[in-house]
PDB file of N, CA and C in Angstrom:
ATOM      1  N   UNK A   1     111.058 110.595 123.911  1.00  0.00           N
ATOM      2  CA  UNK A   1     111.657 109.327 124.261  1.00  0.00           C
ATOM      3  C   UNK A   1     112.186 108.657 123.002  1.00  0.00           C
ATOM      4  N   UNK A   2     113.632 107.948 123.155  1.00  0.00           N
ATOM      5  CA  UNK A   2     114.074 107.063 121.909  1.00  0.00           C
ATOM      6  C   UNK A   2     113.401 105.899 122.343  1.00  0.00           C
ATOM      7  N   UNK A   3     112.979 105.307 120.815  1.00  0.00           N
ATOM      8  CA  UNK A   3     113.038 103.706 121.292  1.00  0.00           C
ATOM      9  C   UNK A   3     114.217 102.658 121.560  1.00  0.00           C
ATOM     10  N   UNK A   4     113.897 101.583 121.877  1.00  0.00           N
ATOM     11  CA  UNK A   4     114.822 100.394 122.304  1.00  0.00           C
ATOM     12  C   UNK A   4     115.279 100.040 120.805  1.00  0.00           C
ATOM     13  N   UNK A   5     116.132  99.132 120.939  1.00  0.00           N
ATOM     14  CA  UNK A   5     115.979  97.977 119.506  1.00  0.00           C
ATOM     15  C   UNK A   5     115.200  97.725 119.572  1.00  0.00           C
ATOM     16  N   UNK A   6     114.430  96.919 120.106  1.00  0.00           N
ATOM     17  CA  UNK A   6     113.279  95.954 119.849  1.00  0.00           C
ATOM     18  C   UNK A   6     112.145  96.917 120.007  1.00  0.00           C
ATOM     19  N   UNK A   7     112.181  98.155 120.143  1.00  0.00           N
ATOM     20  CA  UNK A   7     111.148  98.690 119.572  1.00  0.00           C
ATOM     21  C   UNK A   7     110.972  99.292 118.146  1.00  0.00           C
ATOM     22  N   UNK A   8     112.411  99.447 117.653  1.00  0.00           N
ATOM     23  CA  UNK A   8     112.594 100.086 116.618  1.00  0.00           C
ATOM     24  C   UNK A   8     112.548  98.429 115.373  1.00  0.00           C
ATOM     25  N   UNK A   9     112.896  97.596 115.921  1.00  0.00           N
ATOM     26  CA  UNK A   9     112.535  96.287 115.358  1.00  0.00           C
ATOM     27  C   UNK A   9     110.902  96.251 114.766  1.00  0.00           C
ATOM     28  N   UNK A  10     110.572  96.689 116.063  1.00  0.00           N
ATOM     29  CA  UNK A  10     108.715  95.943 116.082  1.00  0.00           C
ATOM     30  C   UNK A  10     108.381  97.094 115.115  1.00  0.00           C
ATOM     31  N   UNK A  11     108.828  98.334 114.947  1.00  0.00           N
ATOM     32  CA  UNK A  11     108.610  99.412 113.799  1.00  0.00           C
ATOM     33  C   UNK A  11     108.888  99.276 112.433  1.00  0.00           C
ATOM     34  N   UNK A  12     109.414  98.468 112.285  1.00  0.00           N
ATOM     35  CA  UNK A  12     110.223  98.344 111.376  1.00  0.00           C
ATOM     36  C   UNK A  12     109.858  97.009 110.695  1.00  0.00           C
ATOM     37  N   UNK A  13     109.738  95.947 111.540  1.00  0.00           N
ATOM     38  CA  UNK A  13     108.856  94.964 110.768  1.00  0.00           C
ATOM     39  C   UNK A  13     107.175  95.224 110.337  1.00  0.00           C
ATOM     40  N   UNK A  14     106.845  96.091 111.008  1.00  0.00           N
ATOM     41  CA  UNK A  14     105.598  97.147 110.731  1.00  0.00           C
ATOM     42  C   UNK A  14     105.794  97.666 109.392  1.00  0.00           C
ATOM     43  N   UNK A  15     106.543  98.119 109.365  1.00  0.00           N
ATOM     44  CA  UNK A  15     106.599  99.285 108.232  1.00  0.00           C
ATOM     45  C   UNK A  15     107.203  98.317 106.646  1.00  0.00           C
ATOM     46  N   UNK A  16     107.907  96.997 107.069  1.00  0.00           N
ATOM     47  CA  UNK A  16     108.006  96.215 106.006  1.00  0.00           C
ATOM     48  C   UNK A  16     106.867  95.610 105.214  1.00  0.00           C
ATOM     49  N   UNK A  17     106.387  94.785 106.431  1.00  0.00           N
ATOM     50  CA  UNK A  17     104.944  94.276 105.905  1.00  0.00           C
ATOM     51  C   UNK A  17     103.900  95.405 105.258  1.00  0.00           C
ATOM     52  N   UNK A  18     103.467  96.407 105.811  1.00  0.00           N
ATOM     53  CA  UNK A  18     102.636  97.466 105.117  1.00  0.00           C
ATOM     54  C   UNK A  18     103.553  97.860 103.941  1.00  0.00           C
ATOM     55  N   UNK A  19     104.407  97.974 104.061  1.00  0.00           N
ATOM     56  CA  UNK A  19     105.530  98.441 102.735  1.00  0.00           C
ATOM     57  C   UNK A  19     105.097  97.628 101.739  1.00  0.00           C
ATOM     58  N   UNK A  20     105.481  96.532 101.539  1.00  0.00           N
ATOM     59  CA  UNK A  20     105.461  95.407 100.902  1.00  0.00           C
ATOM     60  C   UNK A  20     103.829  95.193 100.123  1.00  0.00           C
ATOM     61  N   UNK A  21     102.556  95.005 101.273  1.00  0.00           N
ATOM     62  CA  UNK A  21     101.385  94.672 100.790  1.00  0.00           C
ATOM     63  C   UNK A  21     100.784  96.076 100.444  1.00  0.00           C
ATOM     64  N   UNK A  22     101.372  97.359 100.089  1.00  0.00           N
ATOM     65  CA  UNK A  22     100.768  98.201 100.097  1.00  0.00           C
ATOM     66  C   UNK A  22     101.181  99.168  98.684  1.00  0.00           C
ATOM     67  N   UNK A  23     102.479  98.240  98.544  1.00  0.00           N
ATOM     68  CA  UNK A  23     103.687  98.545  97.624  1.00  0.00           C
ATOM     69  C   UNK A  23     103.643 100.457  97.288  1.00  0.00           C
ATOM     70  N   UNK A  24     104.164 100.723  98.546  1.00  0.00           N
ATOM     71  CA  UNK A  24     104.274 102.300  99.263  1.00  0.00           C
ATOM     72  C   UNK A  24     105.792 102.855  98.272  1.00  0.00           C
ATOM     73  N   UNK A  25     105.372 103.998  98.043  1.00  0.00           N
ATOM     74  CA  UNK A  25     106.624 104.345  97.247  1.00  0.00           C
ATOM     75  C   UNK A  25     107.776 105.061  98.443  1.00  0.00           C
ATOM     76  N   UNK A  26     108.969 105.155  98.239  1.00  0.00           N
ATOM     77  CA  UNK A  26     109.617 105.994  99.180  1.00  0.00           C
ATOM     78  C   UNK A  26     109.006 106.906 100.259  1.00  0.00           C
ATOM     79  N   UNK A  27     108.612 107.909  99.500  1.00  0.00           N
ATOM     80  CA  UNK A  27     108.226 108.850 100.332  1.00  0.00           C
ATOM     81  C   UNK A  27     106.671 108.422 101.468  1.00  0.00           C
ATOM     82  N   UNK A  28     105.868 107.502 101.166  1.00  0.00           N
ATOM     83  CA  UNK A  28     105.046 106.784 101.382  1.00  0.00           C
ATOM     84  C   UNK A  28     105.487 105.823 102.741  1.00  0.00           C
ATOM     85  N   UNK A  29     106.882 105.312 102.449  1.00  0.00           N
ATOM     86  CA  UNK A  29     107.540 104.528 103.506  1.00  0.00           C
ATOM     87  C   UNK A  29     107.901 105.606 104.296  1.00  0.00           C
ATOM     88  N   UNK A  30     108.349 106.719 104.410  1.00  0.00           N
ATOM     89  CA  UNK A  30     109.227 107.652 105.167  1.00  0.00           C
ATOM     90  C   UNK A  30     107.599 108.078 106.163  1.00  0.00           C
ATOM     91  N   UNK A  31     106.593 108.479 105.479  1.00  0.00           N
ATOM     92  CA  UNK A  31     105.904 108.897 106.098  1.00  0.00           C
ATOM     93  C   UNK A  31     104.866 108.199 107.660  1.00  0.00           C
ATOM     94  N   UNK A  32     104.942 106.661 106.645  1.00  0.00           N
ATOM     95  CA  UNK A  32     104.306 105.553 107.574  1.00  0.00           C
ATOM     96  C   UNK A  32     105.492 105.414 108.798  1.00  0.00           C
ATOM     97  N   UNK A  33     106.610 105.591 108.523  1.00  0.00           N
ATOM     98  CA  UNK A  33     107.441 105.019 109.289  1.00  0.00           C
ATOM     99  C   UNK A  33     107.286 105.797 110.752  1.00  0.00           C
ATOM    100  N   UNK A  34     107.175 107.525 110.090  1.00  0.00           N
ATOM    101  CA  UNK A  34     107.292 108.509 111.357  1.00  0.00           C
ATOM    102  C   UNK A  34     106.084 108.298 111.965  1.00  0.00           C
ATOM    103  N   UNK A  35     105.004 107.716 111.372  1.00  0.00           N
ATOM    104  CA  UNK A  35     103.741 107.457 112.016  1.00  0.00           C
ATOM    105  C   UNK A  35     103.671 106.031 113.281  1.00  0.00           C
ATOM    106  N   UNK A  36     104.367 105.503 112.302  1.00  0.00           N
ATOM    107  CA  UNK A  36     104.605 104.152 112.998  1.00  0.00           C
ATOM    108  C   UNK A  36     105.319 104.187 114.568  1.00  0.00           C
ATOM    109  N   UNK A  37     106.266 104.999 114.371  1.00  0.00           N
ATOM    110  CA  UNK A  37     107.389 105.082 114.997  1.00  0.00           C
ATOM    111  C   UNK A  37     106.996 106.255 116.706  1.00  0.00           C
ATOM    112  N   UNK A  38     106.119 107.419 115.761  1.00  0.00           N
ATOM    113  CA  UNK A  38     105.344 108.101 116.911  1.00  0.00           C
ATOM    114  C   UNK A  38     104.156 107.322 117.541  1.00  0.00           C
ATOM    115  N   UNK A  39     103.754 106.615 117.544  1.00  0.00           N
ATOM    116  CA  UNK A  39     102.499 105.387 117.895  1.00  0.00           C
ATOM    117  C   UNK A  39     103.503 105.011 119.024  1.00  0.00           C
ATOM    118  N   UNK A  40     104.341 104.318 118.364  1.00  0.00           N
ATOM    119  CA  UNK A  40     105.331 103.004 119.350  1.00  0.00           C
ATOM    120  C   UNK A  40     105.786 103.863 120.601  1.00  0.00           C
ATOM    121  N   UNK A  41     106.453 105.169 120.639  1.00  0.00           N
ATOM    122  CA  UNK A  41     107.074 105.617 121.470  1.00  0.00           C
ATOM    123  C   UNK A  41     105.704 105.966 122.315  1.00  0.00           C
ATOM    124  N   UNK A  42     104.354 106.490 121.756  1.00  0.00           N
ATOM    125  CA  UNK A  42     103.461 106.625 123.070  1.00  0.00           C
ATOM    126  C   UNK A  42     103.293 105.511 123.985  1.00  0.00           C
ATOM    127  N   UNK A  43     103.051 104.162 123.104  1.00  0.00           N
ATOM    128  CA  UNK A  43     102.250 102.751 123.496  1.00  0.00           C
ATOM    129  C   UNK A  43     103.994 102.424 124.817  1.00  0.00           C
ATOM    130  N   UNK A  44     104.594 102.949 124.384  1.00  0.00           N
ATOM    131  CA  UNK A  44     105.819 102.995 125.545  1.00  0.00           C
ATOM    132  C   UNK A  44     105.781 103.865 126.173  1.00  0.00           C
ATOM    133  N   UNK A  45     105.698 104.751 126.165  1.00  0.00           N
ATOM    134  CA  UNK A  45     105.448 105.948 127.409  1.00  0.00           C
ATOM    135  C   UNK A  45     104.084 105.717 128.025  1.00  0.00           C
ATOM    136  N   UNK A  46     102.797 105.039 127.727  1.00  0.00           N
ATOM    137  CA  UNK A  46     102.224 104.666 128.272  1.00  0.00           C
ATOM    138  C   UNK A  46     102.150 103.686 129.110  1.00  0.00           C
ATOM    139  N   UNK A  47     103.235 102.218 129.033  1.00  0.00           N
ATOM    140  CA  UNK A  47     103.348 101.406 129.577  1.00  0.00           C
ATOM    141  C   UNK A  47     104.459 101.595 130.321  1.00  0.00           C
ATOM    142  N   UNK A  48     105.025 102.484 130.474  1.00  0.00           N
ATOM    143  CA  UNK A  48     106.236 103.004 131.521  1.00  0.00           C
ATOM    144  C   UNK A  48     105.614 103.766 132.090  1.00  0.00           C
ATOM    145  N   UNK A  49     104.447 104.448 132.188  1.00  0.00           N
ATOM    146  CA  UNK A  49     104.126 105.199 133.087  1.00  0.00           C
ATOM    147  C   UNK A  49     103.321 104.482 133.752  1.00  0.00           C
ATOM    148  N   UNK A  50     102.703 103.517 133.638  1.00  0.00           N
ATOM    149  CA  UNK A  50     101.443 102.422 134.413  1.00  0.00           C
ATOM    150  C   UNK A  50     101.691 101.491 134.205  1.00  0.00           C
ATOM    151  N   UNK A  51     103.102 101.007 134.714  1.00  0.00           N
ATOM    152  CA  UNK A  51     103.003  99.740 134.987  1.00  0.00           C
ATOM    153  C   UNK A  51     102.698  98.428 135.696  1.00  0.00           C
ATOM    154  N   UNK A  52     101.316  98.797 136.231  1.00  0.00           N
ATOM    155  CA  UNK A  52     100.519  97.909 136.540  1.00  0.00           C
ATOM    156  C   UNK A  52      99.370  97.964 135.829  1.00  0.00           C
ATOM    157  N   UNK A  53      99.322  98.479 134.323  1.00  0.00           N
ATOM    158  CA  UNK A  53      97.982  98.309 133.641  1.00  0.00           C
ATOM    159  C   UNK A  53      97.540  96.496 133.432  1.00  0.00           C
ATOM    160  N   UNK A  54      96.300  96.366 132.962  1.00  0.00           N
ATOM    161  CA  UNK A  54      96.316  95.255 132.870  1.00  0.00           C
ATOM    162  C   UNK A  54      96.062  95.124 131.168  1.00  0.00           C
ATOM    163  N   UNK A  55      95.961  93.902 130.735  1.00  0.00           N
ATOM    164  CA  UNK A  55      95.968  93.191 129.430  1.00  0.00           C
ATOM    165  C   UNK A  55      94.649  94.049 128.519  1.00  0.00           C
ATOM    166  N   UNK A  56      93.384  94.397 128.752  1.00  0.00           N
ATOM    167  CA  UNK A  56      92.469  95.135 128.435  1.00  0.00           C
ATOM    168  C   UNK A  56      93.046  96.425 128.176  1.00  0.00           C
ATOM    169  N   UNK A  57      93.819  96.986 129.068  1.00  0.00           N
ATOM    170  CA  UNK A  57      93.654  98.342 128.823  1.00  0.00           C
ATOM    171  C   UNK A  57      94.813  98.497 128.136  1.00  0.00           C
ATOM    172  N   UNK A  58      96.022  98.047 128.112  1.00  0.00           N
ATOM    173  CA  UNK A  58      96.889  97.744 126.827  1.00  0.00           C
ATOM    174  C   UNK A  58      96.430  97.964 125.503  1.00  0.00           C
ATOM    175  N   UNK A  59      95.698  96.836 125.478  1.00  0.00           N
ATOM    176  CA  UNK A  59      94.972  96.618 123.956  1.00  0.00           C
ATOM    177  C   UNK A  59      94.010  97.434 123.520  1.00  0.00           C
ATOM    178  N   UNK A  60      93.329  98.200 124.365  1.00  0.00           N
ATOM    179  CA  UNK A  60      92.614  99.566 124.280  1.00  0.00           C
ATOM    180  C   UNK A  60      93.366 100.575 123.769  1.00  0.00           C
ATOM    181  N   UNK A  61      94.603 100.978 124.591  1.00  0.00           N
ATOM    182  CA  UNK A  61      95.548 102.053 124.176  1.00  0.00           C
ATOM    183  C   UNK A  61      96.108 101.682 122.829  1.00  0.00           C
ATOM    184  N   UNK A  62      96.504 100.497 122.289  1.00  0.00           N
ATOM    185  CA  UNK A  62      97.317 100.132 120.797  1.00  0.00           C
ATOM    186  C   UNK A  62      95.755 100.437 120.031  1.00  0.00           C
ATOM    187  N   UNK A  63      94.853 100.034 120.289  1.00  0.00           N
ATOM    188  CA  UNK A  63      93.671 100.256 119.244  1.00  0.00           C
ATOM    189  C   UNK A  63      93.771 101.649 119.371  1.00  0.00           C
ATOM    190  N   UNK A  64      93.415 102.135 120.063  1.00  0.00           N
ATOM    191  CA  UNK A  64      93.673 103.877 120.181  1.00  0.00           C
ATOM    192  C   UNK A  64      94.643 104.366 119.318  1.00  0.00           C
ATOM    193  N   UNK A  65      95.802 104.343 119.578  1.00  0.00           N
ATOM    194  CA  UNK A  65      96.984 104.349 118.666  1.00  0.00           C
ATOM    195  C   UNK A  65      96.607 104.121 116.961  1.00  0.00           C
ATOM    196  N   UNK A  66      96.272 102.982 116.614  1.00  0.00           N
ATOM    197  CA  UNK A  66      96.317 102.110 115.627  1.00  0.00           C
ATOM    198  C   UNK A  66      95.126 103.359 114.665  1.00  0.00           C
ATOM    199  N   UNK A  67      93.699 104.361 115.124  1.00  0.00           N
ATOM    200  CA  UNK A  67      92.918 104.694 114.788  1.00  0.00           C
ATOM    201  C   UNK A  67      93.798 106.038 114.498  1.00  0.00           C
ATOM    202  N   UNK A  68      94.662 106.568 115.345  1.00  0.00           N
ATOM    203  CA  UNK A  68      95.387 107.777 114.757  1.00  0.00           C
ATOM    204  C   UNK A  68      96.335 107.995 113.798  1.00  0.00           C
ATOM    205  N   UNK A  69      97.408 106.696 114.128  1.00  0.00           N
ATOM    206  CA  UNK A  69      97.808 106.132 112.777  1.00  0.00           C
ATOM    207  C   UNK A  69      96.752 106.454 111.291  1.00  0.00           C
ATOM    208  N   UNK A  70      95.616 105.474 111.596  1.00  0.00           N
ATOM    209  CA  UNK A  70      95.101 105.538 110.633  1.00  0.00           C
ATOM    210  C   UNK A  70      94.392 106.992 109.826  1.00  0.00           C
ATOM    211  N   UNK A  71      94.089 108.090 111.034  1.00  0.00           N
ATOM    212  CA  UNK A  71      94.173 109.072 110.799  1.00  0.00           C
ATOM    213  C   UNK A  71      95.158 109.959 109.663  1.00  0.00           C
ATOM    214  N   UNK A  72      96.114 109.574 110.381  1.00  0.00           N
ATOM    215  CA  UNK A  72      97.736 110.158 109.224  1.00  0.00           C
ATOM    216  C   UNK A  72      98.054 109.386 108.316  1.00  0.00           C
ATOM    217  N   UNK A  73      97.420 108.410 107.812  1.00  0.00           N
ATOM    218  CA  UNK A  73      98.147 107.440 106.736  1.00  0.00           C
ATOM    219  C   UNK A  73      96.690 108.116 105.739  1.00  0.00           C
ATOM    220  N   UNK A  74      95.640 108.747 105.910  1.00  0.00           N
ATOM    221  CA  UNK A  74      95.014 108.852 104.860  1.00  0.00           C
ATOM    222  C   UNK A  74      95.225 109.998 103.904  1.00  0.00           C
ATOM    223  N   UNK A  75      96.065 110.803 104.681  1.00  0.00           N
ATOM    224  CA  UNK A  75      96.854 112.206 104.021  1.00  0.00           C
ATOM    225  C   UNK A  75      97.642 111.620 102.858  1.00  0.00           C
ATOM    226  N   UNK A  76      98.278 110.164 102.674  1.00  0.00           N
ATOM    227  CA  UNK A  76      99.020 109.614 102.033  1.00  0.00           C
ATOM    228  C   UNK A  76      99.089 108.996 101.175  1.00  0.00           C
ATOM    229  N   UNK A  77      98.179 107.686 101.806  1.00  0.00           N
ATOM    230  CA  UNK A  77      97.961 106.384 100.959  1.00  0.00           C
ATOM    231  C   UNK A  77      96.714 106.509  99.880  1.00  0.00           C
ATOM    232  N   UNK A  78      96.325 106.279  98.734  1.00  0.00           N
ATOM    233  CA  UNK A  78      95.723 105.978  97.939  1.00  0.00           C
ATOM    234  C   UNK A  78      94.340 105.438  98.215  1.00  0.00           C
ATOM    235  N   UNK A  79      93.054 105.687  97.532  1.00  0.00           N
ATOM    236  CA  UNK A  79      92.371 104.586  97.933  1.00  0.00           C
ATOM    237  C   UNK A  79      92.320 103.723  98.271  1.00  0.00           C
ATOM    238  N   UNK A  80      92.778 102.690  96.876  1.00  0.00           N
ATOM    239  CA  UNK A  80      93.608 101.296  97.242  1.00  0.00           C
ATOM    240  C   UNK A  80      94.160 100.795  98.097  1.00  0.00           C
ATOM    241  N   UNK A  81      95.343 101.568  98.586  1.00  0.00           N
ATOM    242  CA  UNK A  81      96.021 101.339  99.327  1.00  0.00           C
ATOM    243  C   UNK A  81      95.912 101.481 101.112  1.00  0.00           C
ATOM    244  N   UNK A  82      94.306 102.585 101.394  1.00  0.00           N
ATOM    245  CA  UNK A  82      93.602 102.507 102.439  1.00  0.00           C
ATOM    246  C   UNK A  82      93.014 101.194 102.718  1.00  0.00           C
ATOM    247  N   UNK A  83      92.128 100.722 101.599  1.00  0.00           N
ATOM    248  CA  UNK A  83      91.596  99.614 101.814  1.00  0.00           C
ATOM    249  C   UNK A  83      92.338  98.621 102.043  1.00  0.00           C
ATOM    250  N   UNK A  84      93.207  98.043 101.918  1.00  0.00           N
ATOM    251  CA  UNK A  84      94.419  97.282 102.027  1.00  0.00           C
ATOM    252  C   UNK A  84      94.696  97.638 103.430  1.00  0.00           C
ATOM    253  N   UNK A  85      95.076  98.614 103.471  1.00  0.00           N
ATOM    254  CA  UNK A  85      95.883  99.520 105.119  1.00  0.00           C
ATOM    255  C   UNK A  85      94.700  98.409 105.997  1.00  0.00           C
ATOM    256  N   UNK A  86      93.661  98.821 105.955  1.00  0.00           N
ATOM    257  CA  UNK A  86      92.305  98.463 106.728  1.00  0.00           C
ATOM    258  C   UNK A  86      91.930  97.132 107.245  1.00  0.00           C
ATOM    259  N   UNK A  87      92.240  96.407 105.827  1.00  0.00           N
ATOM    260  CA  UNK A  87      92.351  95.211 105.949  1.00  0.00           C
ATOM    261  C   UNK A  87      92.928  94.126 106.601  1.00  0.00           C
ATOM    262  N   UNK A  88      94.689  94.813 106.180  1.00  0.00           N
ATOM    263  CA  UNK A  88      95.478  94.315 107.029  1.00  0.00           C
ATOM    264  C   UNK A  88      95.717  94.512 108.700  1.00  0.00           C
ATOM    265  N   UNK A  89      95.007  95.578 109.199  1.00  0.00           N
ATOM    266  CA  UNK A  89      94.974  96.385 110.414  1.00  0.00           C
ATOM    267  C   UNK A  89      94.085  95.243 110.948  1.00  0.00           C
ATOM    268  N   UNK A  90      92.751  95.116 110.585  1.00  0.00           N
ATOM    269  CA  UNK A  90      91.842  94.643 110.703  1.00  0.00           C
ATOM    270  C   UNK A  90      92.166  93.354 111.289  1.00  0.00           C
ATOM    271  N   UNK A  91      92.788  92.334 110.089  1.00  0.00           N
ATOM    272  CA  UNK A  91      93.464  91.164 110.068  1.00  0.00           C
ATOM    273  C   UNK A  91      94.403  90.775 111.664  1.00  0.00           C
ATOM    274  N   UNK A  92      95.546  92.058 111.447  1.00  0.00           N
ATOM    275  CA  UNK A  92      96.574  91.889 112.926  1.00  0.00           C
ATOM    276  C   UNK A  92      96.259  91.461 114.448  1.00  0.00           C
ATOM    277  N   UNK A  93      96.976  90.256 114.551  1.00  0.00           N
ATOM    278  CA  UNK A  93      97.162  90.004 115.802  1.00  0.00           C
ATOM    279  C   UNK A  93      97.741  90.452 116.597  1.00  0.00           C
ATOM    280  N   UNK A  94      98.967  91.132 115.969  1.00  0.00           N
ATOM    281  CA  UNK A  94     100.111  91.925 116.490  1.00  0.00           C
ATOM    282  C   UNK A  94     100.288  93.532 116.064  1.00  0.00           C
ATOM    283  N   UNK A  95     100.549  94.780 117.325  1.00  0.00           N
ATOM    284  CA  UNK A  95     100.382  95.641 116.498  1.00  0.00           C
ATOM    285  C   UNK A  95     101.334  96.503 117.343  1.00  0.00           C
ATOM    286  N   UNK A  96     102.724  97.108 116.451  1.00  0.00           N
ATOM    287  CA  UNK A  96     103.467  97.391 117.568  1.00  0.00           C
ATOM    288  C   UNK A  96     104.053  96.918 118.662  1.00  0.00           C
ATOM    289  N   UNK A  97     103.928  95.637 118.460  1.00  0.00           N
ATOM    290  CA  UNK A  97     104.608  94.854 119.455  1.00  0.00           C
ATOM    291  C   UNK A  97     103.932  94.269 120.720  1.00  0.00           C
ATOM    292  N   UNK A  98     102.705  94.627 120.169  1.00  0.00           N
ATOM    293  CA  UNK A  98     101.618  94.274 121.378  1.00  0.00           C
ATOM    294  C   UNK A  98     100.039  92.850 120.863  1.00  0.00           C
ATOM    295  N   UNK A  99     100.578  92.670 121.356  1.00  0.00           N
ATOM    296  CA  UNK A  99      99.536  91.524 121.150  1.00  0.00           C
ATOM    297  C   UNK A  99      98.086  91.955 121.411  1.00  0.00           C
ATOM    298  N   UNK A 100      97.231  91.583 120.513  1.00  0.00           N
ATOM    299  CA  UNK A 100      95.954  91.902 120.665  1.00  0.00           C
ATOM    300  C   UNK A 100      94.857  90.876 120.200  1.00  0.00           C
ATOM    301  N   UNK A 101      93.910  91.027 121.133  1.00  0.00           N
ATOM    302  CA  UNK A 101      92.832  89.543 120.814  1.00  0.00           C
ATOM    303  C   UNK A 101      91.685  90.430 119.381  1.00  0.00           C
ATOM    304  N   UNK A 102      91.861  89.580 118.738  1.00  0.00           N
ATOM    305  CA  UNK A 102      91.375  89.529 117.556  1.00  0.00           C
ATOM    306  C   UNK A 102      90.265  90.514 117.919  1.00  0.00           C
TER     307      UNK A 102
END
């Protein structure tokens, strides 16, 4: 599946902010991005296929997501830059475009 704009948006402001607080070198950005980007298209193929899930199980599936991500970003990122990853994960209200209760 391609994404929308506004999914490739919500990827992309993803991948700025971690860019930015993580200060990811190129290849670092390329890698988060395909991570980022394969997350978003499930958390959409999941919500196109059940669309009558409710608000719980949403936010179940992006945490789900968010732990495999984190899976593939450790092939990458630095110590440092895990802990940070973690932090900020941790921190998010928003993840992928999905709102999630703290």
């Amino acid at each position: 599946m391609s994404l929308t704009a506004e999914q490739r948006e919500q990827v992309a402001t993803e991948l700025k902010r971690f860019a930015a607080d993580l200060n990811l070198t190129e290849e670092q950005k390329e890698k988060l991005q395909a991570a980022l980007t394969e997350a978003r298209e499930r958390v959409g193929d999941y919500l196109r296929n059940n669309p009558n899930t409710n608000k719980a199980d949403i936010i179940a599936k992006v945490r789900a997501h968010r732990d495999e991500i984190r899976q593939r970003v450790v092939e990458f990122l630095t110590p440092d830059q895990l802990s940070k990853w973690d932090s900020e994960v941790a921190k998010a209200k928003e993840f992928l475009g999905q709102k999630l209760d703290a």
